[in-house]
PDB file of N, CA and C in Angstrom:
ATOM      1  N   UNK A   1       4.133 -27.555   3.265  1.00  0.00           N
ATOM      2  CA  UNK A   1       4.733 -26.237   3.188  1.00  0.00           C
ATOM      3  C   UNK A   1       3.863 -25.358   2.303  1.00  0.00           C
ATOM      4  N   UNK A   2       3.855 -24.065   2.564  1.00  0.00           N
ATOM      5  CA  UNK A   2       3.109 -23.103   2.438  1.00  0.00           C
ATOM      6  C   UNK A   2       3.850 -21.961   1.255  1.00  0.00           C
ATOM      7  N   UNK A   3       4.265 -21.612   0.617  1.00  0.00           N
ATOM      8  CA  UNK A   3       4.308 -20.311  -0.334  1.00  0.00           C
ATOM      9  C   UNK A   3       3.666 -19.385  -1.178  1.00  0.00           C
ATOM     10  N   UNK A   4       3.811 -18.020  -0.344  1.00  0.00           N
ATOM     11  CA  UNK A   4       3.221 -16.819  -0.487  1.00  0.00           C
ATOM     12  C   UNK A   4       4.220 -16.135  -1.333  1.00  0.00           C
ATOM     13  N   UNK A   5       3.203 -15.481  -2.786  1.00  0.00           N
ATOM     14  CA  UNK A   5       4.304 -14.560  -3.676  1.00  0.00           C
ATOM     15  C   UNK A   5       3.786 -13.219  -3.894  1.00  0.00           C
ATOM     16  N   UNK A   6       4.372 -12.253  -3.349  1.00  0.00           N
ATOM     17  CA  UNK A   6       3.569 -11.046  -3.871  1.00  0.00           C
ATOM     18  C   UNK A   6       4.297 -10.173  -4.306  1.00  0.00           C
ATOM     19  N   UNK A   7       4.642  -9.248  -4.972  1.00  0.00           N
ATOM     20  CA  UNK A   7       4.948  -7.886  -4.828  1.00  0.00           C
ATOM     21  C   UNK A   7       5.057  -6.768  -4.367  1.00  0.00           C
ATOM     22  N   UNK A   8       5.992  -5.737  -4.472  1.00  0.00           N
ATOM     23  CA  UNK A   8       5.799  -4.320  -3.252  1.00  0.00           C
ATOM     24  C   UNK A   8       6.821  -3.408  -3.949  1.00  0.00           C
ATOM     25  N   UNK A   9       6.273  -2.526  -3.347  1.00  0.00           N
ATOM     26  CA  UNK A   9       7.129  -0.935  -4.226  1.00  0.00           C
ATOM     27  C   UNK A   9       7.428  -0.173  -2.799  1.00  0.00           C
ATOM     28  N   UNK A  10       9.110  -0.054  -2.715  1.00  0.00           N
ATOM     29  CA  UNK A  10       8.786   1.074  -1.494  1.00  0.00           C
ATOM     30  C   UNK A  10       9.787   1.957  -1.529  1.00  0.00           C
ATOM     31  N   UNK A  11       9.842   2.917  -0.948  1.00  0.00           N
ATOM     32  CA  UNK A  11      10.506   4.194  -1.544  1.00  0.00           C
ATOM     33  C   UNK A  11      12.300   3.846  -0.911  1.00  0.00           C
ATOM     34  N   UNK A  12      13.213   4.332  -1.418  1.00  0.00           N
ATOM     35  CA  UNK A  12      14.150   3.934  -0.747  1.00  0.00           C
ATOM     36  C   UNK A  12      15.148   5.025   0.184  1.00  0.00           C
ATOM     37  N   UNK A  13      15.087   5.260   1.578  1.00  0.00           N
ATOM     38  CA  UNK A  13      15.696   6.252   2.714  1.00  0.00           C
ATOM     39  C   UNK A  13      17.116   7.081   1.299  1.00  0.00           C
ATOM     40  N   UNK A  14      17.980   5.911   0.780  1.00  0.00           N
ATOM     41  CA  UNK A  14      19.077   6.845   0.285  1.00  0.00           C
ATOM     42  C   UNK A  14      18.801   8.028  -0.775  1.00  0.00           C
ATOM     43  N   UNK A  15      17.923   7.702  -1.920  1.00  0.00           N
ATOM     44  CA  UNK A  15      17.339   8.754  -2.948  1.00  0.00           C
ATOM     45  C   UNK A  15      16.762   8.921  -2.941  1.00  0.00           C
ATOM     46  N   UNK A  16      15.404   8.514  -2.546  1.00  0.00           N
ATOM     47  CA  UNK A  16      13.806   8.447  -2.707  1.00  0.00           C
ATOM     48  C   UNK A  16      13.199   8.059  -3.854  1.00  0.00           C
ATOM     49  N   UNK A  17      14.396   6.856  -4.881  1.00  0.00           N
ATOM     50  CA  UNK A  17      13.782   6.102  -5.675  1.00  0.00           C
ATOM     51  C   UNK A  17      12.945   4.900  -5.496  1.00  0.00           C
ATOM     52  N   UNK A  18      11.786   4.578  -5.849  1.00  0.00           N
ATOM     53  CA  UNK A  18      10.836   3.574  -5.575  1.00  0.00           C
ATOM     54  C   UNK A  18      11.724   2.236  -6.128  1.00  0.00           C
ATOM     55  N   UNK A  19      11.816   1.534  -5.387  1.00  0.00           N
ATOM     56  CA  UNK A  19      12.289   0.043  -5.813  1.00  0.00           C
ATOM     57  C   UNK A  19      11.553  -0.989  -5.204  1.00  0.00           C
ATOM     58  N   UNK A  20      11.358  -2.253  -6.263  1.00  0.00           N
ATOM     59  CA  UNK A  20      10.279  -2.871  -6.050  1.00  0.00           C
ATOM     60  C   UNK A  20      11.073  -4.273  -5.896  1.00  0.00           C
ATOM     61  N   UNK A  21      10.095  -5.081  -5.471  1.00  0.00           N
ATOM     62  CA  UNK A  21      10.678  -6.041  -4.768  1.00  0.00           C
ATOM     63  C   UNK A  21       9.684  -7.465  -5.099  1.00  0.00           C
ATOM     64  N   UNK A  22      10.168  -8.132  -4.987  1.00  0.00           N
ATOM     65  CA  UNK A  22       9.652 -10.159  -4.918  1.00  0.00           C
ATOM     66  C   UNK A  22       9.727 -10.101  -3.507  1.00  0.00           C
ATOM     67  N   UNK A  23       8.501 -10.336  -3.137  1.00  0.00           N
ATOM     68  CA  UNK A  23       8.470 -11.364  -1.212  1.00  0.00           C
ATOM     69  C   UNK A  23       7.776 -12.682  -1.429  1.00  0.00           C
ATOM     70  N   UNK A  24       8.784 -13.615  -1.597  1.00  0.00           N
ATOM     71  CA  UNK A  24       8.076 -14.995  -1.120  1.00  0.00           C
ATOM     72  C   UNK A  24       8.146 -15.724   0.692  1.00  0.00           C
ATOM     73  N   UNK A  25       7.529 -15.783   0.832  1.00  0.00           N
ATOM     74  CA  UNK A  25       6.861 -16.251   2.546  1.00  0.00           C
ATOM     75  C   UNK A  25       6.824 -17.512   2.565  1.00  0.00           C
ATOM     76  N   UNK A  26       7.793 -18.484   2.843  1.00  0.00           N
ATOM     77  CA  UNK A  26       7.377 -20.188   3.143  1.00  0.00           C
ATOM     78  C   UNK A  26       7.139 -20.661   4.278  1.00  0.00           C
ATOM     79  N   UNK A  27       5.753 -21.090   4.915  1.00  0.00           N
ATOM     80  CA  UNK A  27       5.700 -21.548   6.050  1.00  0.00           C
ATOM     81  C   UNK A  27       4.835 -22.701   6.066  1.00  0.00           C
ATOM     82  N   UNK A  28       4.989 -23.376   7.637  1.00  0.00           N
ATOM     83  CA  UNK A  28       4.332 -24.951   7.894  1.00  0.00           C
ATOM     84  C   UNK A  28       2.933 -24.605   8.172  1.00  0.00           C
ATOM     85  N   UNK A  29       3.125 -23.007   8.795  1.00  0.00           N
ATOM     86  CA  UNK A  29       1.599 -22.993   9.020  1.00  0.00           C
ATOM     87  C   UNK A  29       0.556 -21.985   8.002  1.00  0.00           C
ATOM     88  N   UNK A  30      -0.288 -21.833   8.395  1.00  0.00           N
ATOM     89  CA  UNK A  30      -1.379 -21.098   7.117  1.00  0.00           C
ATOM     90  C   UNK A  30      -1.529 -19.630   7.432  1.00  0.00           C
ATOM     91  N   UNK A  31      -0.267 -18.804   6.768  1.00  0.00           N
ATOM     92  CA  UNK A  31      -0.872 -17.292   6.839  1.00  0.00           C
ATOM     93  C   UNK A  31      -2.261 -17.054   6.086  1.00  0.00           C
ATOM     94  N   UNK A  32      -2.907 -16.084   6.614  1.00  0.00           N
ATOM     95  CA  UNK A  32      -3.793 -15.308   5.941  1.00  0.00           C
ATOM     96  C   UNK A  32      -3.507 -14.697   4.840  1.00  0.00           C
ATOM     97  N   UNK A  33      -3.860 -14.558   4.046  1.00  0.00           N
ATOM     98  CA  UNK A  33      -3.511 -13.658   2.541  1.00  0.00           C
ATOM     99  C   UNK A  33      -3.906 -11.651   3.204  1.00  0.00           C
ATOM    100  N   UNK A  34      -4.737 -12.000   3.849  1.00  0.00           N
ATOM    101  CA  UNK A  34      -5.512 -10.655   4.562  1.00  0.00           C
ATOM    102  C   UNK A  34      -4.414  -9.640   4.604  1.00  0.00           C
ATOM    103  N   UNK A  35      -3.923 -10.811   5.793  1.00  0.00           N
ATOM    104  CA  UNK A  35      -2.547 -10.139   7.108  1.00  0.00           C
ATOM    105  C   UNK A  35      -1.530 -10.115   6.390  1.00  0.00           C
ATOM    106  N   UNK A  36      -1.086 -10.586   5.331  1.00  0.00           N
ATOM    107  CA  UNK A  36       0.125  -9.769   4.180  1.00  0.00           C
ATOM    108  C   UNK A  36      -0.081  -8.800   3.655  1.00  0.00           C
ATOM    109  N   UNK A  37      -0.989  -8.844   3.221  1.00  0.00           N
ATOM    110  CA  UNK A  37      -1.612  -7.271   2.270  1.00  0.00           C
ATOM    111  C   UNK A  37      -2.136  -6.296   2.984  1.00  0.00           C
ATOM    112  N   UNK A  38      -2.182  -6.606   4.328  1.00  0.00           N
ATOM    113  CA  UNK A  38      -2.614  -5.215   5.413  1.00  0.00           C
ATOM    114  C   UNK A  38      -1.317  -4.945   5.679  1.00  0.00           C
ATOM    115  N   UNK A  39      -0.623  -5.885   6.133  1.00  0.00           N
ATOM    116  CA  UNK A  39       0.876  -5.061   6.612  1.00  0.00           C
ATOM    117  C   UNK A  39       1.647  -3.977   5.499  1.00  0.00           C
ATOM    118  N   UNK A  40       1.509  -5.099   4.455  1.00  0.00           N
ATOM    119  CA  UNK A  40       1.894  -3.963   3.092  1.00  0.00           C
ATOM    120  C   UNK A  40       0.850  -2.677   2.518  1.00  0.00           C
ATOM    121  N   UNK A  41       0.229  -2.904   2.927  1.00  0.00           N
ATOM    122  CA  UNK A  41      -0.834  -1.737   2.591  1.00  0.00           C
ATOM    123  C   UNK A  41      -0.681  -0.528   3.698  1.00  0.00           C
ATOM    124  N   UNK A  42      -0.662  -0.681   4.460  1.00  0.00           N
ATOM    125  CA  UNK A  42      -0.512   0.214   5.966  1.00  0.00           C
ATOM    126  C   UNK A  42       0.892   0.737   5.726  1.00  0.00           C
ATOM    127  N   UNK A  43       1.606  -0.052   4.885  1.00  0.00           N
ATOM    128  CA  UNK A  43       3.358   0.517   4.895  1.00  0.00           C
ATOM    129  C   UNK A  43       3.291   1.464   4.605  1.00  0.00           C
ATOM    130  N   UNK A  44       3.864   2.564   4.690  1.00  0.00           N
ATOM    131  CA  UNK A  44       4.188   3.868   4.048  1.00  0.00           C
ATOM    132  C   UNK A  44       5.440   5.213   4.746  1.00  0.00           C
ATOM    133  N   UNK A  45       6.754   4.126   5.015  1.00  0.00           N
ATOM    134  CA  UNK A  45       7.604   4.442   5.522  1.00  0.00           C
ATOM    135  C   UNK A  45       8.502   4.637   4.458  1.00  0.00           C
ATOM    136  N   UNK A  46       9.549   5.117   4.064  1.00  0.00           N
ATOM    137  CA  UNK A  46      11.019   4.914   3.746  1.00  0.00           C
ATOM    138  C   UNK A  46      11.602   3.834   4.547  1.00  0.00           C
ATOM    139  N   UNK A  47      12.531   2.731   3.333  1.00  0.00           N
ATOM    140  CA  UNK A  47      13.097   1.610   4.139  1.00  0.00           C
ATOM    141  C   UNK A  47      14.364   1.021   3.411  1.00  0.00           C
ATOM    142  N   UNK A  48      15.056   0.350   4.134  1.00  0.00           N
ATOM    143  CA  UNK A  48      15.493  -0.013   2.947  1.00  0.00           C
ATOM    144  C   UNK A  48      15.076  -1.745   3.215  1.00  0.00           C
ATOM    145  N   UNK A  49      15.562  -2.734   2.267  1.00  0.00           N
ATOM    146  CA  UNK A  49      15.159  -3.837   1.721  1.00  0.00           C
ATOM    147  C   UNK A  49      15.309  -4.793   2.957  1.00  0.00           C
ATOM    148  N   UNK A  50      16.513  -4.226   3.886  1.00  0.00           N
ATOM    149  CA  UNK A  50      16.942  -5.759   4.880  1.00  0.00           C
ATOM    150  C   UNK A  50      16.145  -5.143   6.142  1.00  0.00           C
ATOM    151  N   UNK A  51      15.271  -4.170   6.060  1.00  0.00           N
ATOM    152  CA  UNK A  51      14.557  -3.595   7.253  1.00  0.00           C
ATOM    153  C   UNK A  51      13.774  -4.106   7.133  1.00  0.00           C
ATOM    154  N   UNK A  52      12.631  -3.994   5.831  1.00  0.00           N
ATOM    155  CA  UNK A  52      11.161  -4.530   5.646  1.00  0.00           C
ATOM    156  C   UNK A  52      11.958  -6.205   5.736  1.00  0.00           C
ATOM    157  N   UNK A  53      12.906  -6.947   5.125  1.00  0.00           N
ATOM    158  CA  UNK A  53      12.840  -7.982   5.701  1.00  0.00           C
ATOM    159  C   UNK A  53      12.263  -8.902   7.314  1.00  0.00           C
ATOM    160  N   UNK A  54      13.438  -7.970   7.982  1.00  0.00           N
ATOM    161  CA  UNK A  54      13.013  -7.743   9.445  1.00  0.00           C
ATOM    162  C   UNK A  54      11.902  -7.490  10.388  1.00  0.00           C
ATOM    163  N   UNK A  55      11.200  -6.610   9.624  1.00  0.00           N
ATOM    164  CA  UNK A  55      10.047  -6.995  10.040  1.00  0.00           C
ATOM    165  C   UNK A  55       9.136  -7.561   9.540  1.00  0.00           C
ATOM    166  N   UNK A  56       8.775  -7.983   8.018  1.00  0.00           N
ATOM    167  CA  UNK A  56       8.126  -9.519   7.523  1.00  0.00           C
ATOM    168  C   UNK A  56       8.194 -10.233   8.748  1.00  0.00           C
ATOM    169  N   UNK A  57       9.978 -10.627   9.233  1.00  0.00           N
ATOM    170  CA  UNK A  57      10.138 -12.025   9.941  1.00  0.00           C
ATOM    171  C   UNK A  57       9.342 -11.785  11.161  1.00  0.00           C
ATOM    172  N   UNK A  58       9.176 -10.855  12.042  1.00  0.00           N
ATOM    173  CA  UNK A  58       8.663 -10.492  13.449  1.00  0.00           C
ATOM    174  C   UNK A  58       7.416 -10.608  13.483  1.00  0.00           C
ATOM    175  N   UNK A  59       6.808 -10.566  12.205  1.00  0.00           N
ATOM    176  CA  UNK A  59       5.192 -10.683  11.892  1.00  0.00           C
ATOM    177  C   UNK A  59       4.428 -12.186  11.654  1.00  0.00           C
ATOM    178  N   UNK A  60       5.698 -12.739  10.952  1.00  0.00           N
ATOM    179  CA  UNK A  60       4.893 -13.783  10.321  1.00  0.00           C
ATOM    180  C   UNK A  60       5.769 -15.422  10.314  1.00  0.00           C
ATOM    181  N   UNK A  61       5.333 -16.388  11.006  1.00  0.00           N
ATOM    182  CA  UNK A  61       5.779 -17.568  11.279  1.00  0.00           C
ATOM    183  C   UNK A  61       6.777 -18.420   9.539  1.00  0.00           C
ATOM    184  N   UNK A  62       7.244 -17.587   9.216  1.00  0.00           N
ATOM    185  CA  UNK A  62       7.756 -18.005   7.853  1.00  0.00           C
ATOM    186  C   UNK A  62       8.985 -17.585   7.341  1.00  0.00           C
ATOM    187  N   UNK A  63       9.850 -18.797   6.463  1.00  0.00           N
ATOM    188  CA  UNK A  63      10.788 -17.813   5.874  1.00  0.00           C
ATOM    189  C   UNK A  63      10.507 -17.105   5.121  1.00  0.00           C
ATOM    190  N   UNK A  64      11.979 -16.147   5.542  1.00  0.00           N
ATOM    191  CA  UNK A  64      11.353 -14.626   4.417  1.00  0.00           C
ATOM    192  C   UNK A  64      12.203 -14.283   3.684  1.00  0.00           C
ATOM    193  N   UNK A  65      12.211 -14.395   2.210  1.00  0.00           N
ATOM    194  CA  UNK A  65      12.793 -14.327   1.291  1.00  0.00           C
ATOM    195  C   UNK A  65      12.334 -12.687  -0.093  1.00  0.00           C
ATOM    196  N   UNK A  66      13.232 -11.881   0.256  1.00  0.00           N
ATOM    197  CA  UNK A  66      12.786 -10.337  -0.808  1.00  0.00           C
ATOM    198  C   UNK A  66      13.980 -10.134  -1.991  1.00  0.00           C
ATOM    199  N   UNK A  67      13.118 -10.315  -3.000  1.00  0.00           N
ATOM    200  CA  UNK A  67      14.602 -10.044  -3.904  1.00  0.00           C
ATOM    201  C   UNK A  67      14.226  -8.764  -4.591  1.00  0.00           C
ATOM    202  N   UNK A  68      15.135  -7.662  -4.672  1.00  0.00           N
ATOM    203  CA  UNK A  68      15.233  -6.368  -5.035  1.00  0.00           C
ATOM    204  C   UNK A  68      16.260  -5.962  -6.157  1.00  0.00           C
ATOM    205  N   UNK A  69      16.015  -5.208  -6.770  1.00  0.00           N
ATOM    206  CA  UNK A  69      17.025  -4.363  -7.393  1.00  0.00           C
ATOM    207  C   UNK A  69      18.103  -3.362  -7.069  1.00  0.00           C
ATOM    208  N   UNK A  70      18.725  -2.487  -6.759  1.00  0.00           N
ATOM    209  CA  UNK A  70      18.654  -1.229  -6.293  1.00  0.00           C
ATOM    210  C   UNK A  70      20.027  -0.836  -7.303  1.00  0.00           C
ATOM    211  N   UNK A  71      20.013   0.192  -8.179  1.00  0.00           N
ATOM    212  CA  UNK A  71      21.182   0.446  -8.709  1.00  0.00           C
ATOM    213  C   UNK A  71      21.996  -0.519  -9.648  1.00  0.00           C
ATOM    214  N   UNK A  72      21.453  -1.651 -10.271  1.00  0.00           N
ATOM    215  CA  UNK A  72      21.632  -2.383 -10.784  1.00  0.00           C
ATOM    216  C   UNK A  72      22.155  -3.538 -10.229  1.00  0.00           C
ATOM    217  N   UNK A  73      22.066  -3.578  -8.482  1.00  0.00           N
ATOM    218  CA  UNK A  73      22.499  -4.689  -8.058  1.00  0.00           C
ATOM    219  C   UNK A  73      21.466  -5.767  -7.522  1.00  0.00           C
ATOM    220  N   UNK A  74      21.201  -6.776  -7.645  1.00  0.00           N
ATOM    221  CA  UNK A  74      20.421  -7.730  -6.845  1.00  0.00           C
ATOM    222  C   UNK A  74      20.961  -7.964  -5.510  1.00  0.00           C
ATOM    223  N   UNK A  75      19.618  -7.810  -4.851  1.00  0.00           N
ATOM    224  CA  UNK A  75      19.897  -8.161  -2.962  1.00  0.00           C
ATOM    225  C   UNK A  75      18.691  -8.923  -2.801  1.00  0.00           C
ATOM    226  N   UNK A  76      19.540  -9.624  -2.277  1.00  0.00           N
ATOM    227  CA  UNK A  76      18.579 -11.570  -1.801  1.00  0.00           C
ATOM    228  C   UNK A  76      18.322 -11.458  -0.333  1.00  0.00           C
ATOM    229  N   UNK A  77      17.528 -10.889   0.450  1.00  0.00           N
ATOM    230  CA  UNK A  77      17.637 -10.616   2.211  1.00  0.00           C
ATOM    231  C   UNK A  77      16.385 -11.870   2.620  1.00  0.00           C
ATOM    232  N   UNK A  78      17.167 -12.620   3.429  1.00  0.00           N
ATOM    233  CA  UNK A  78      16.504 -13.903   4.126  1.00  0.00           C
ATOM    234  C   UNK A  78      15.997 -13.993   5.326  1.00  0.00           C
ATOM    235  N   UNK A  79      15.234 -14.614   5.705  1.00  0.00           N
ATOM    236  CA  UNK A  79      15.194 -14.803   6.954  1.00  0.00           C
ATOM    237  C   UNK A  79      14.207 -15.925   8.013  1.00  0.00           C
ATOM    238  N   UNK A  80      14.982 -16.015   8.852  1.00  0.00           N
ATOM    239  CA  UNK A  80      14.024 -16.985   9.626  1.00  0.00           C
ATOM    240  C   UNK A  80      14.140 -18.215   8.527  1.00  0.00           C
ATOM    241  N   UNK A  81      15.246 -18.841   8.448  1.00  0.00           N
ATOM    242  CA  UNK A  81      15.714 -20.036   7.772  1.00  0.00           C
ATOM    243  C   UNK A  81      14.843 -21.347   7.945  1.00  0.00           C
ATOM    244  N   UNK A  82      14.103 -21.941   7.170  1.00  0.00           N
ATOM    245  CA  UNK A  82      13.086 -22.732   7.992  1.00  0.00           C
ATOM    246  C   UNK A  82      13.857 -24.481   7.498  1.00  0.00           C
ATOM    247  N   UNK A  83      14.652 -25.321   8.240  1.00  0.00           N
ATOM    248  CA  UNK A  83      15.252 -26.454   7.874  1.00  0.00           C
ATOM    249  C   UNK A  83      13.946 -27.638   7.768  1.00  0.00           C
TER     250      UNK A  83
END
């Protein structure tokens, strides 16, 4: 098993406060480090947290795990559950 940890800042659709986020990526097979940091680099949408989840998962053979802040609450958005 494979785990990818990075960081990300992205603006958020409800206020347009920047909230930043934990993405860890666990997979069987070998992402590129490249192809994470291009997808996040190229980002430059308004989103909110369980969207960019969503599409992490459509991109990349791995679970996808983002933990955020927003307003003093923690949001844990998962995906692609890997047993």
């Amino acid at each position: 098993m494979n785990k990818y940890i990075t960081y990300f800042t992205a603006q958020c659709p409800n206020n347009a406060n920047f909230d930043y986020y934990k993405i860890i990526l666990k997979s069987k097979q070998t992402i590129q480090v490249e192809e994470i940091n291009g997808f996040l680099k190229s980002f430059d949408e308004l989103i909110f947290q369980e969207s960019l989840a969503d599409k992490l998962s459509e991109l990349f053979p791995a679970e996808i795990k983002i933990i955020g802040y927003h307003q003093g609450i923690k949001i844990i958005s998962t995906r692609n559950k890997i047993n």
